[in-house]
Protein backbone atom coordinates (compact mmCIF):
# COMPACT_ATOMS: atom_id res chain seq x y z
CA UNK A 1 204.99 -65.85 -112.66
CA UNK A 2 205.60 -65.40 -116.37
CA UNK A 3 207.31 -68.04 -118.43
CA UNK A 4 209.29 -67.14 -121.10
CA UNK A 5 206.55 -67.02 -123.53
CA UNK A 6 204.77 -64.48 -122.23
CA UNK A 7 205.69 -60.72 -122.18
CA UNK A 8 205.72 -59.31 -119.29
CA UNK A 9 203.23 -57.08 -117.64
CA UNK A 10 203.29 -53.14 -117.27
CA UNK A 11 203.08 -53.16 -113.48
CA UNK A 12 205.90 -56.71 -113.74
CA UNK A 13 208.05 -54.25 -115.33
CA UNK A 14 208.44 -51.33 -112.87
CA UNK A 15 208.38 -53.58 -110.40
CA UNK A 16 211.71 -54.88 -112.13
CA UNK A 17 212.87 -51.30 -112.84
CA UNK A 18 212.22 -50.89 -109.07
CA UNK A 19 214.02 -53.32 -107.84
CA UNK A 20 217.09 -52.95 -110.25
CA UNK A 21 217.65 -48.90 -108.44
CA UNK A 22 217.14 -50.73 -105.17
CA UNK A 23 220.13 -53.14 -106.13
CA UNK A 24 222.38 -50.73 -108.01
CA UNK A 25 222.49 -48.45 -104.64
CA UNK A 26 223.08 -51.93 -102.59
CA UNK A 27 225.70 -52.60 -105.02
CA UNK A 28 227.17 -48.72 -105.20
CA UNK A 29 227.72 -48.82 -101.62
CA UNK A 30 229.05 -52.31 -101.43
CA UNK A 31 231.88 -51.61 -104.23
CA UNK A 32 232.96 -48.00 -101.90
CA UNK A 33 232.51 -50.87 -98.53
CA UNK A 34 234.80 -53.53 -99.97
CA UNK A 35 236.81 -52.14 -102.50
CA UNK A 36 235.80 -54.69 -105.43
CA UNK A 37 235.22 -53.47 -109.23
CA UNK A 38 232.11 -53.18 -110.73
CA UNK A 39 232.03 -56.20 -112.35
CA UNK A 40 232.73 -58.51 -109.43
CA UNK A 41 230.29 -56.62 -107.65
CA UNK A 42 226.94 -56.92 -110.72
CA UNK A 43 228.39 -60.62 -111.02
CA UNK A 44 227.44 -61.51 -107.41
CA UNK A 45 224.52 -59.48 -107.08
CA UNK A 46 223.13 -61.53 -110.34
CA UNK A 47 223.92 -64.65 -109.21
CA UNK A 48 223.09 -64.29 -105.53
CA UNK A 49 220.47 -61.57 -105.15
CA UNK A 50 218.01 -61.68 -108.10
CA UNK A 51 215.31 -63.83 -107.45
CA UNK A 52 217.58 -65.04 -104.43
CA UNK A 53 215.28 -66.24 -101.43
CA UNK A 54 216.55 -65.43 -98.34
CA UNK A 55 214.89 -66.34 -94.74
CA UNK A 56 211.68 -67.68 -96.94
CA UNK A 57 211.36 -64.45 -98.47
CA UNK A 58 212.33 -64.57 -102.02
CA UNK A 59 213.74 -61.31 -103.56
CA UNK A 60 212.44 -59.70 -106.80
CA UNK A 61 213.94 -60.13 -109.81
CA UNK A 62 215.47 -57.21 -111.06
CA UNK A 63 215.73 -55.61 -114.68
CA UNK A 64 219.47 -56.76 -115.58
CA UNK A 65 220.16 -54.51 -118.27
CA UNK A 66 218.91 -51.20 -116.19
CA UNK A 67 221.12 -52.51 -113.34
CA UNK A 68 223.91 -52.87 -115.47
CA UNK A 69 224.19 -49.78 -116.87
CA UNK A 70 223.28 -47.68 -113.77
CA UNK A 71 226.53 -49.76 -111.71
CA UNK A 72 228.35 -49.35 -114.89
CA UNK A 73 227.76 -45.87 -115.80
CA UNK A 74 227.99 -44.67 -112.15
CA UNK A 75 231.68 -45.14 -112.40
CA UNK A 76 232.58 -43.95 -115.41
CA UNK A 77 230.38 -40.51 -114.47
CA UNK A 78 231.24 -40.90 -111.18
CA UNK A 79 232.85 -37.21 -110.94
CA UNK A 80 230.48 -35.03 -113.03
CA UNK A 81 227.84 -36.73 -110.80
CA UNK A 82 229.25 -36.31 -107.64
CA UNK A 83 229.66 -32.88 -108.89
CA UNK A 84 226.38 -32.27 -109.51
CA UNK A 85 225.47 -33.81 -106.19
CA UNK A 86 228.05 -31.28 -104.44
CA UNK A 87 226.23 -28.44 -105.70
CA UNK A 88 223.23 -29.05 -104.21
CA UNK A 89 224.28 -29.93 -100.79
CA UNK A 90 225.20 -27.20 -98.65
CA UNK A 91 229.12 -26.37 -98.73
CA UNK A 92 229.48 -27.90 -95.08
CA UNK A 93 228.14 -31.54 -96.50
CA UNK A 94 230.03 -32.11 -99.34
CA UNK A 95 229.31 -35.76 -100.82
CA UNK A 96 232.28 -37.14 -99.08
CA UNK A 97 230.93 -36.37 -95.45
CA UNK A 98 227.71 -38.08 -96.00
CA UNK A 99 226.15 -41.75 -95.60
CA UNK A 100 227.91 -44.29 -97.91
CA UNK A 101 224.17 -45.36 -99.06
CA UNK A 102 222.86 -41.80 -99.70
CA UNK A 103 226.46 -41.47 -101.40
CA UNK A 104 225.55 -44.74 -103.58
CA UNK A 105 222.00 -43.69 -104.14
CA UNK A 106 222.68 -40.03 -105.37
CA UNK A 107 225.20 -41.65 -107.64
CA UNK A 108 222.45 -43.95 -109.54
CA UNK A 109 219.98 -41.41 -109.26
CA UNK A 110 222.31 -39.14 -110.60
CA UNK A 111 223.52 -41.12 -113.29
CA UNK A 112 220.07 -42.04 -114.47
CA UNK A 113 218.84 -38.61 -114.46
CA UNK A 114 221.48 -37.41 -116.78
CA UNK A 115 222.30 -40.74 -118.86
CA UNK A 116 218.77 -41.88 -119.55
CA UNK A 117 215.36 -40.82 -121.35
CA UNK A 118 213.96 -41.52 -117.88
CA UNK A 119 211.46 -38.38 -116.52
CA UNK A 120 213.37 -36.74 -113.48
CA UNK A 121 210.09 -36.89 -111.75
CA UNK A 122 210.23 -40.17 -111.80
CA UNK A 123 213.78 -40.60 -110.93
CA UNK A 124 213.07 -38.56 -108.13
CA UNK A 125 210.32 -40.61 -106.83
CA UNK A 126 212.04 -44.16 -107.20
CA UNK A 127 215.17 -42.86 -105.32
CA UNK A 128 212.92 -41.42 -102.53
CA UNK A 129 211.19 -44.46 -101.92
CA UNK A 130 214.69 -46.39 -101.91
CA UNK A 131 215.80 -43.82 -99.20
CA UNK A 132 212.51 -44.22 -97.21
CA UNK A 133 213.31 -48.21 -97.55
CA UNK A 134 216.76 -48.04 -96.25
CA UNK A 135 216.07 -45.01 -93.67
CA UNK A 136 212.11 -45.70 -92.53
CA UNK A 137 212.41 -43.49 -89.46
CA UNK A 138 214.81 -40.97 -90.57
CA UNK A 139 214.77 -37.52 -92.12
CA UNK A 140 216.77 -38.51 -95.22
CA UNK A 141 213.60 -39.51 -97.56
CA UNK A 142 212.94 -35.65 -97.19
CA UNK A 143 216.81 -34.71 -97.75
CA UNK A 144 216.93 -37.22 -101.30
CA UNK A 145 213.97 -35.37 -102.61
CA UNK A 146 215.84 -31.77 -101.77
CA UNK A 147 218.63 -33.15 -103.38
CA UNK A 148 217.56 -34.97 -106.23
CA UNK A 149 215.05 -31.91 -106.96
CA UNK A 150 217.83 -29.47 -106.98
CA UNK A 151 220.01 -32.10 -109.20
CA UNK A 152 217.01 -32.49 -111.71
CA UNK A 153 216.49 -28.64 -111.93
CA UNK A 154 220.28 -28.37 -113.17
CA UNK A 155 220.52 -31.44 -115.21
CA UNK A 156 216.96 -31.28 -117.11
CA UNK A 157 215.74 -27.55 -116.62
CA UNK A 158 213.50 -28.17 -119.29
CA UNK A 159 211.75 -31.36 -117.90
CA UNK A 160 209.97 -29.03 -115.49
């Protein structure tokens, strides 16, 4: 582990990145669950999740300031987002009829696609991996990277 001294390795880094997405959808669908505000909700997940160990297994710790801003800035771009999302489902699946997490996770994806400097591609790829963590059997990996793909054509036509 690296102590305070010593910067912190590329590969450290995404891996914090990483794990900050994984917790901002956790958190995204745990604010729509119980009805608490943002900040209640980034103030537990930063005192009980990151770097939490849980059952022996001891959780990573996540990039606070990325996590932050994608809880954050998912609400206050909450409808332009969900927007966004709307047009690329089909008109029978608007974002209100599907899965709370895919709800939460197209709303950080979202939000970091059009609030950030960070490549779609990229976005793309950390979301689907999120969905393939949270659905490992299911067909919704493939349905996030239709979605997202359409999303990041609209919101960065250029990026491609």
């Amino acid at each position: 582990m690296n102590t305070p001294d010593q910067p912190l390795s590329g590969n450290m880094k995404r891996k914090m990145k990483s794990a900050a997405r994984l917790y901002a959808v956790q958190a995204l669908f745990q604010m729509e669950q119980s009805g608490q505000t943002a900040d209640q909700v980034v103030v537990e997940f930063l005192d009980h999740r990151f770097g939490a160990t849980y059952e022996g297994d001891e959780l990573l710790e996540g990039d606070v300031s990325l996590f932050q801003s994608l809880v954050a800035d998912a609400v206050n771009y909450q409808a332009p987002i969900d927007q966004l999302t709307d047009r690329a489902l089909v008109a029978k699946w608007p974002i209100g009829r599907i899965d709370p997490t895919l709800r939460g996770l197209f709303r950080a994806a979202g939000v970091e696609m059009t609030q950030s400097n960070t490549p779609p591609k990229v976005v793309i790829s950390e979301y689907v991996d999120i969905a393939k963590a949270f659905f490992p059997e299911g067909k919704e990996p493939k349905f996030v990277n239709a979605v997202l793909d359409h999303m990041a054509h609209e919101a960065k036509p250029d990026a491609f």
